[in-house]
Structure formats: C-alpha cells, structure tokens
Protein backbone atom coordinates (compact mmCIF):
# COMPACT_ATOMS: atom_id res chain seq x y z
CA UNK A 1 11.33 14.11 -15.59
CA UNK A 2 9.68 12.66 -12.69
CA UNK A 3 11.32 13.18 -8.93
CA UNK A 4 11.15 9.80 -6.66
CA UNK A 5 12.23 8.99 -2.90
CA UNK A 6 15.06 6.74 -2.18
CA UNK A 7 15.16 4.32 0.34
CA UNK A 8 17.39 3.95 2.44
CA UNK A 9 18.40 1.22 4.69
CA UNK A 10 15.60 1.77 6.85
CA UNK A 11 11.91 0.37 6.60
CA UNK A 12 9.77 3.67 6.39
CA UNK A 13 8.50 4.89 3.25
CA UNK A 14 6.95 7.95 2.01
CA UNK A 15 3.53 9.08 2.69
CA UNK A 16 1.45 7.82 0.51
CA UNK A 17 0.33 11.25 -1.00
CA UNK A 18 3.45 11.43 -2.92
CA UNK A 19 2.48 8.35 -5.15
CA UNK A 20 2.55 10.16 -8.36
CA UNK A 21 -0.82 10.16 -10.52
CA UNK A 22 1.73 8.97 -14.15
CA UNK A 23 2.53 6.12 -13.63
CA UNK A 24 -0.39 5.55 -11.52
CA UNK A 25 0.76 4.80 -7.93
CA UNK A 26 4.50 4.57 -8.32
CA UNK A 27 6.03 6.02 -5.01
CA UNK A 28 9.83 5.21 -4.61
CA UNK A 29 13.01 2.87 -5.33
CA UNK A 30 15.55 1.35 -4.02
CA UNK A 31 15.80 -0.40 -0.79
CA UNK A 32 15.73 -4.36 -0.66
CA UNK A 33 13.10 -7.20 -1.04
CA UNK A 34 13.72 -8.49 2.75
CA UNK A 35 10.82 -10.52 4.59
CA UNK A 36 11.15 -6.86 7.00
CA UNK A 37 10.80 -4.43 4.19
CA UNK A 38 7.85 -6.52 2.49
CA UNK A 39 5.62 -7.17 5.29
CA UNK A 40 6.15 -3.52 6.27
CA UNK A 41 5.48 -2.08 2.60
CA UNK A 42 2.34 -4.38 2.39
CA UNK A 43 0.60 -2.92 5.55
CA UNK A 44 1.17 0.47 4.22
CA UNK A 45 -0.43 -0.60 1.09
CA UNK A 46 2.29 -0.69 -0.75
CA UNK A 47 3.85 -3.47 -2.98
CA UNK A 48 7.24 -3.77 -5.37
CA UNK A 49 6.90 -4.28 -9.42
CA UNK A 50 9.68 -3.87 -11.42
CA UNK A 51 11.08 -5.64 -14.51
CA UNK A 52 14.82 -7.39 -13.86
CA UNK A 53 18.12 -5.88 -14.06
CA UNK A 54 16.17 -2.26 -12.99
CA UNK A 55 15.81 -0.86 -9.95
CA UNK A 56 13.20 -2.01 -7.19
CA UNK A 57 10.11 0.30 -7.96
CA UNK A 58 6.93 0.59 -5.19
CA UNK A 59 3.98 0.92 -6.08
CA UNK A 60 0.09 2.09 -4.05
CA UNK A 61 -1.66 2.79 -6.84
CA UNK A 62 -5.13 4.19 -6.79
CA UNK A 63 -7.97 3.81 -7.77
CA UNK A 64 -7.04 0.48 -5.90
CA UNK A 65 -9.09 -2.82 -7.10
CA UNK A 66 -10.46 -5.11 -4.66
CA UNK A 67 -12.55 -8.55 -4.70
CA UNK A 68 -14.83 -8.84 -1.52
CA UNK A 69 -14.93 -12.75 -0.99
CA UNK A 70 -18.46 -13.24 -0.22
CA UNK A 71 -19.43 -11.54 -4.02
CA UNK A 72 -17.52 -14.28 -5.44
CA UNK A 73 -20.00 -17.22 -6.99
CA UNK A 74 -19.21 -20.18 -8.71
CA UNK A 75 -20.95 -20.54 -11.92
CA UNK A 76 -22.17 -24.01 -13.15
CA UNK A 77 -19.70 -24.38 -15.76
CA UNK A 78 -17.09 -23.89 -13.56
CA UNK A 79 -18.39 -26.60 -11.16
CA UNK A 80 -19.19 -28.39 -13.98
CA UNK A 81 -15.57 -28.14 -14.94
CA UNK A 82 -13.98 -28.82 -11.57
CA UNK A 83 -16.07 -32.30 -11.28
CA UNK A 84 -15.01 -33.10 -15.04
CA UNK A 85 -11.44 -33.13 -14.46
CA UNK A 86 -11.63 -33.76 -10.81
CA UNK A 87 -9.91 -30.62 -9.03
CA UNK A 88 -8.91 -30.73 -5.43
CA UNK A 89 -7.30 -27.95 -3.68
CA UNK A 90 -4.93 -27.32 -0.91
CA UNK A 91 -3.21 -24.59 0.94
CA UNK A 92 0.47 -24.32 1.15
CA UNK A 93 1.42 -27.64 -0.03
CA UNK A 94 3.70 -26.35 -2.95
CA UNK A 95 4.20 -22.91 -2.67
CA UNK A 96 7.56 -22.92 -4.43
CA UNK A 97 6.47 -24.82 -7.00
CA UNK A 98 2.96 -22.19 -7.68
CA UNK A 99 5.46 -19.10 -7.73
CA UNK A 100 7.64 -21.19 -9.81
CA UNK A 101 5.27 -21.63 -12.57
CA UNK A 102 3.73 -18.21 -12.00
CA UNK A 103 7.14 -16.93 -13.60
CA UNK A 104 6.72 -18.48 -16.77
CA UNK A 105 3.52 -17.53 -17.04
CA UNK A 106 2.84 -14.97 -20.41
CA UNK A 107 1.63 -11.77 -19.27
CA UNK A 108 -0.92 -11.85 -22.14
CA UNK A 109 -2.58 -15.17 -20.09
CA UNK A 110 -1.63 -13.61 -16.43
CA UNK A 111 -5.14 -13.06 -14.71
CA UNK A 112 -3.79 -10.20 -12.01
CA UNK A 113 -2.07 -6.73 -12.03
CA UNK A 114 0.27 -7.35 -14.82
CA UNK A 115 -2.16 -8.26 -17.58
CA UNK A 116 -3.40 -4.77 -17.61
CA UNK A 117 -0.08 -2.75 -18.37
CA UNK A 118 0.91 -2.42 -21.68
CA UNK A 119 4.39 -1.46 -20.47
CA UNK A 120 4.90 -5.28 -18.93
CA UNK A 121 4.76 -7.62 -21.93
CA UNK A 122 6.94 -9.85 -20.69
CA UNK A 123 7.33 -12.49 -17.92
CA UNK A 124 10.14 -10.49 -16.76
CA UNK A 125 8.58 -9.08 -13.59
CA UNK A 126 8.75 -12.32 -10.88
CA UNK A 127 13.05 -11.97 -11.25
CA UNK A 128 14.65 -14.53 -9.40
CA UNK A 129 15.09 -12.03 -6.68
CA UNK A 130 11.53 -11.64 -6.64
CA UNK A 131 11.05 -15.55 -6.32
CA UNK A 132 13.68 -16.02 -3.69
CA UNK A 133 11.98 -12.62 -1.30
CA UNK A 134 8.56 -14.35 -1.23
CA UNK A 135 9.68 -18.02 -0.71
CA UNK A 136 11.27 -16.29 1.86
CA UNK A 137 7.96 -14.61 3.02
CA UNK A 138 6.41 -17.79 2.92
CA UNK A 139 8.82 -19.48 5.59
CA UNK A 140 8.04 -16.52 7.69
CA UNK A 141 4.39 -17.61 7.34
CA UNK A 142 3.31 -14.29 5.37
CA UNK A 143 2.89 -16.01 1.44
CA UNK A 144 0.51 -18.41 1.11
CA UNK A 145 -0.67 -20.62 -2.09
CA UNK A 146 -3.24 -22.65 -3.03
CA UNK A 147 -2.64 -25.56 -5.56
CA UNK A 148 -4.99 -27.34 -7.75
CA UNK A 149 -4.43 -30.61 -8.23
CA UNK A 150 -6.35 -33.17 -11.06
CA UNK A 151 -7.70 -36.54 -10.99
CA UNK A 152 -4.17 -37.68 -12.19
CA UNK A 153 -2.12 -35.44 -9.06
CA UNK A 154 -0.72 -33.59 -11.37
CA UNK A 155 -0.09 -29.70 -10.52
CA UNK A 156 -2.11 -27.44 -12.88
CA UNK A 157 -3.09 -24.65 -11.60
CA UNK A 158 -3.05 -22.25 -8.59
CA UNK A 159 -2.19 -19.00 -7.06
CA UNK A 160 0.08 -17.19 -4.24
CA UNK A 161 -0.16 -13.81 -2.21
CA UNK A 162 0.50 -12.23 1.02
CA UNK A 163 -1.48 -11.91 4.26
CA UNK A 164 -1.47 -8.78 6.16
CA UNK A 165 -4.46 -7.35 8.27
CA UNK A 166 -6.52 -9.95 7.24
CA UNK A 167 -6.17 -8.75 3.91
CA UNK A 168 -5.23 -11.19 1.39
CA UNK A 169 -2.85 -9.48 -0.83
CA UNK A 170 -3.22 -11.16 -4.56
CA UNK A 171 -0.09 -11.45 -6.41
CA UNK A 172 -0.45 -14.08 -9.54
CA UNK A 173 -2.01 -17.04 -10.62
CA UNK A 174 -1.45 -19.85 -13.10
CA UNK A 175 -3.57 -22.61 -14.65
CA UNK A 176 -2.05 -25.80 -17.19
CA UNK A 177 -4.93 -26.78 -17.78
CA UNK A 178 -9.25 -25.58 -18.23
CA UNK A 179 -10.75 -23.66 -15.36
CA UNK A 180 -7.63 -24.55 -13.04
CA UNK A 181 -6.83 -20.70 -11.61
CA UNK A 182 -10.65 -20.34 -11.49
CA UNK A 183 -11.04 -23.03 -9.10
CA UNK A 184 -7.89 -21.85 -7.04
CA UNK A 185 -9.49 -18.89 -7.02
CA UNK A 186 -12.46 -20.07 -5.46
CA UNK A 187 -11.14 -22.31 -2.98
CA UNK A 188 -9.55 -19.28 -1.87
CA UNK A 189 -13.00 -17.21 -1.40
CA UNK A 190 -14.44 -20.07 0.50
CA UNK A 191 -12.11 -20.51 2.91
CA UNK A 192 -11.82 -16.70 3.57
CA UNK A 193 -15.16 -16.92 3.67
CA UNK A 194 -15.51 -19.61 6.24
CA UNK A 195 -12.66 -17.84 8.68
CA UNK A 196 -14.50 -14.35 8.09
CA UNK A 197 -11.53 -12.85 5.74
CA UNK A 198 -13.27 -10.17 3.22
CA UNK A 199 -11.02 -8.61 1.06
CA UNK A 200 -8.67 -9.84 -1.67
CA UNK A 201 -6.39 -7.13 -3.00
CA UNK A 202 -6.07 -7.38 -7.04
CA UNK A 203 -4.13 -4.04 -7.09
CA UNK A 204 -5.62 -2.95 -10.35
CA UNK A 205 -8.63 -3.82 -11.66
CA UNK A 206 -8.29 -6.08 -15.41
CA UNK A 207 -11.29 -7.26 -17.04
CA UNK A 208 -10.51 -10.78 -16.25
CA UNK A 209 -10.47 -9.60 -12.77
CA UNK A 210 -13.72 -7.99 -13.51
CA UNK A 211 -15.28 -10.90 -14.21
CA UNK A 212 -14.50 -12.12 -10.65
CA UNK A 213 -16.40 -9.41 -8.39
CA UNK A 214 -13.31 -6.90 -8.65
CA UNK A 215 -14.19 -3.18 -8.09
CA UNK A 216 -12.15 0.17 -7.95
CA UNK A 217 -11.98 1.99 -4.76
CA UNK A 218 -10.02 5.08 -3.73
CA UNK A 219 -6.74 4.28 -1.86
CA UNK A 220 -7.72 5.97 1.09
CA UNK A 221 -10.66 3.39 1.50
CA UNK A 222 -8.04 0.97 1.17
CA UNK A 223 -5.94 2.25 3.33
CA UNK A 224 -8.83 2.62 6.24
CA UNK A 225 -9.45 -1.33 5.12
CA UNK A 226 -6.46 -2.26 6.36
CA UNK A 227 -6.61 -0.72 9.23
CA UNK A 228 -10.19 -2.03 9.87
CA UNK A 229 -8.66 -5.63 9.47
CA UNK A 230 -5.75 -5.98 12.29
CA UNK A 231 -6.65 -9.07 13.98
CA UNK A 232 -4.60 -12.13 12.67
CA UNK A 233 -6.65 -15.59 11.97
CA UNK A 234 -4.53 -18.98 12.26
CA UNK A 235 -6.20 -20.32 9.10
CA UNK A 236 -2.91 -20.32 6.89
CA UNK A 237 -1.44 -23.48 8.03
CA UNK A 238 -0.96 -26.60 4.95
CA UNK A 239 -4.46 -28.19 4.62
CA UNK A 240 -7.11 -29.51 2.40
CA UNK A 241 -9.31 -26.95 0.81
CA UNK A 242 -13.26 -26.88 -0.26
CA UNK A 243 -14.06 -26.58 -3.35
C-alpha cells in the first residue's frame, strides 16, 4: 500500500520530496486539469499522467530526462528526407488538430514519456479531458505545436508541449508519414535555438529519445533549471518555421 496527497481545491502541491521512488515520481491525485492548476504544476516540475476513467495522478519523476537544443543535429538522411518529400513547418497553426492525432497515436510508435512504461500500452492516456485542458492551455498561450506539412499540404506529422520558464515542456509527437516527427522535432531545436531557449523536457528518458541528445539528470538540477530560466520570450506566436 502506498500513501498519496490529495488535492484539494487549491493550487499548491506537495514538496517534491514526497514523490515516491515506486512508481518513479508519482506525487499526488486529485484536483482538476484547469489552465491554473497546469501552468502552476508545470513550474513546480510537475505534470499529470493518468489512464481514463482513473483518477488524475502527478507525476516529477527523477532521474528527470532532458534534450539541450543546441546538442540536437540533423543528420543527412534526415535532410535528405525532409527535401524528398518536401517538409515545411510551422508553429501553432493547428494545434488542435497535432493533439488530436497525438491521441490515436499507439504507444508502441509514441516517441516521448509513454513509450517507455510498460504499464501504458494503450492510447488511453490523452482522455478527452486531457485534450480539452491543453487546447485550453493553448488559448491561454501556454501549449504550443509545431506541424509538418508535405509537398501535397497535407498534415503528417508534428508535436505539442508547454512553455514555462523558458523551458519547453515535451508532451507527444506524431508522424503519418517518414521522418515527419523528426523534422518537427528539429524545427523546434532551431527556433529555440535562434530565441536562446535550451532545454526541452522529455520527462523520462526512452531510447528513441536517446537518439535525440536526451540525458538523465537529478530532479533537483531540474528543478534549479527552471528556476535559472524565468524570463519569458515572445517567440510563440503562429509563424513559419526553419527547417
């Protein structure tokens, strides 16, 4: 038996200490998805995860895995790729329709937290009270997507998380077709890279995340990142990206 906090109807949480080592990180439950509660949860390091029709669980798991943008490089078969099928990318041009299709995604093919927990094997865990609390975010300018499009304008592939202390909080990504989350992926590095944004938080580290630059630090490195990170840069607005 394992012994959680409640939350109540305010927005504090519990100190982060208490985030039991099994399961890794899980600190408390209840409480509500609001745009409040998230963007408060978020700079505490903190994030929800739970499957549907169960309680709201939150998580600050650690070791805690991290991408810092400027070790992210493009290989040539990705570029290769990207010219080949003739990827653009944008920012915030269909975020409902990115979270949308992050849903259906199989966690077996999800390239972020999920994919390494056994105990989510389904595409259970972006409910539709999950999708409705980040559209949400997103009209309060906190989620933010990036959409690849292909020589045809069709949608196939991209990616969504939240901004907080110039962190950019990683929460899923999606790709219909070859290379398609790569590229989102690194249209997202550049431009943090060209507004000096460092850190992408993966959560937990997966070995397709691996693959990408992510590392494993200790929470409380995490937690001193965020606090490192307070300005705010106006670089979210809808917009053309580099690729």
């Amino acid at each position: 038996m394992i012994a959680l906090f409640k939350l109540n109807h305010t927005l504090s949480f519990p100190a982060l200490e208490f985030a039991l080592d099994e399961p890794n990180g899980l600190l408390a439950f209840g409480g509500d998805l609001s745009p409040a509660r998230l963007i408060a949860a978020y700079k505490r390091g903190i994030f929800p995860w739970y499957n549907a029709h169960e309680p709201i669980l939150w998580w600050s798991p650690s070791p805690r895995a991290i991408i810092r943008t400027e070790h992210f490089k493009a290989n040539k078969s990705l570029r290769k790729s990207i010219r080949k099928h003739r990827y653009t990318a944008s920012l915030n041009t269909r975020f409902n329709d990115v979270i949308e299709h992050c849903s259906s995604v199989q966690r077996h093919d999800l390239n972020n937290i999920q994919a390494s927990e056994d105990s989510i094997s389904s595409n259970t865990w972006i409910s539709p009270d999950m999708l409705n609390a980040y559209k949400a975010l997103h009209q309060k300018g906190y989620a933010h997507s990036v959409e690849i499009t292909n020589g045809s304008g069709e949608l196939v592939g991209g990616l969504y998380g939240v901004v907080v202390s110039g962190i950019f909080c990683g929460e899923s990504m999606f790709h219909l077709q070859t290379d398609a989350s790569k590229a989102a992926f690194l249209a997202l590095c550049t431009h943090m890279k060209m507004h000096n944004l460092l850190i992408i938080d993966c959560q937990l580290v997966n070995p397709h995340l691996e693959k990408l630059g992510c590392v494993a630090i200790d929470r409380s490195e995490f937690i001193d990142l965020l606090c490192q990170h307070q300005q705010t840069v106006d670089c979210w607005q809808v917009q053309s990206l580099r690729l």
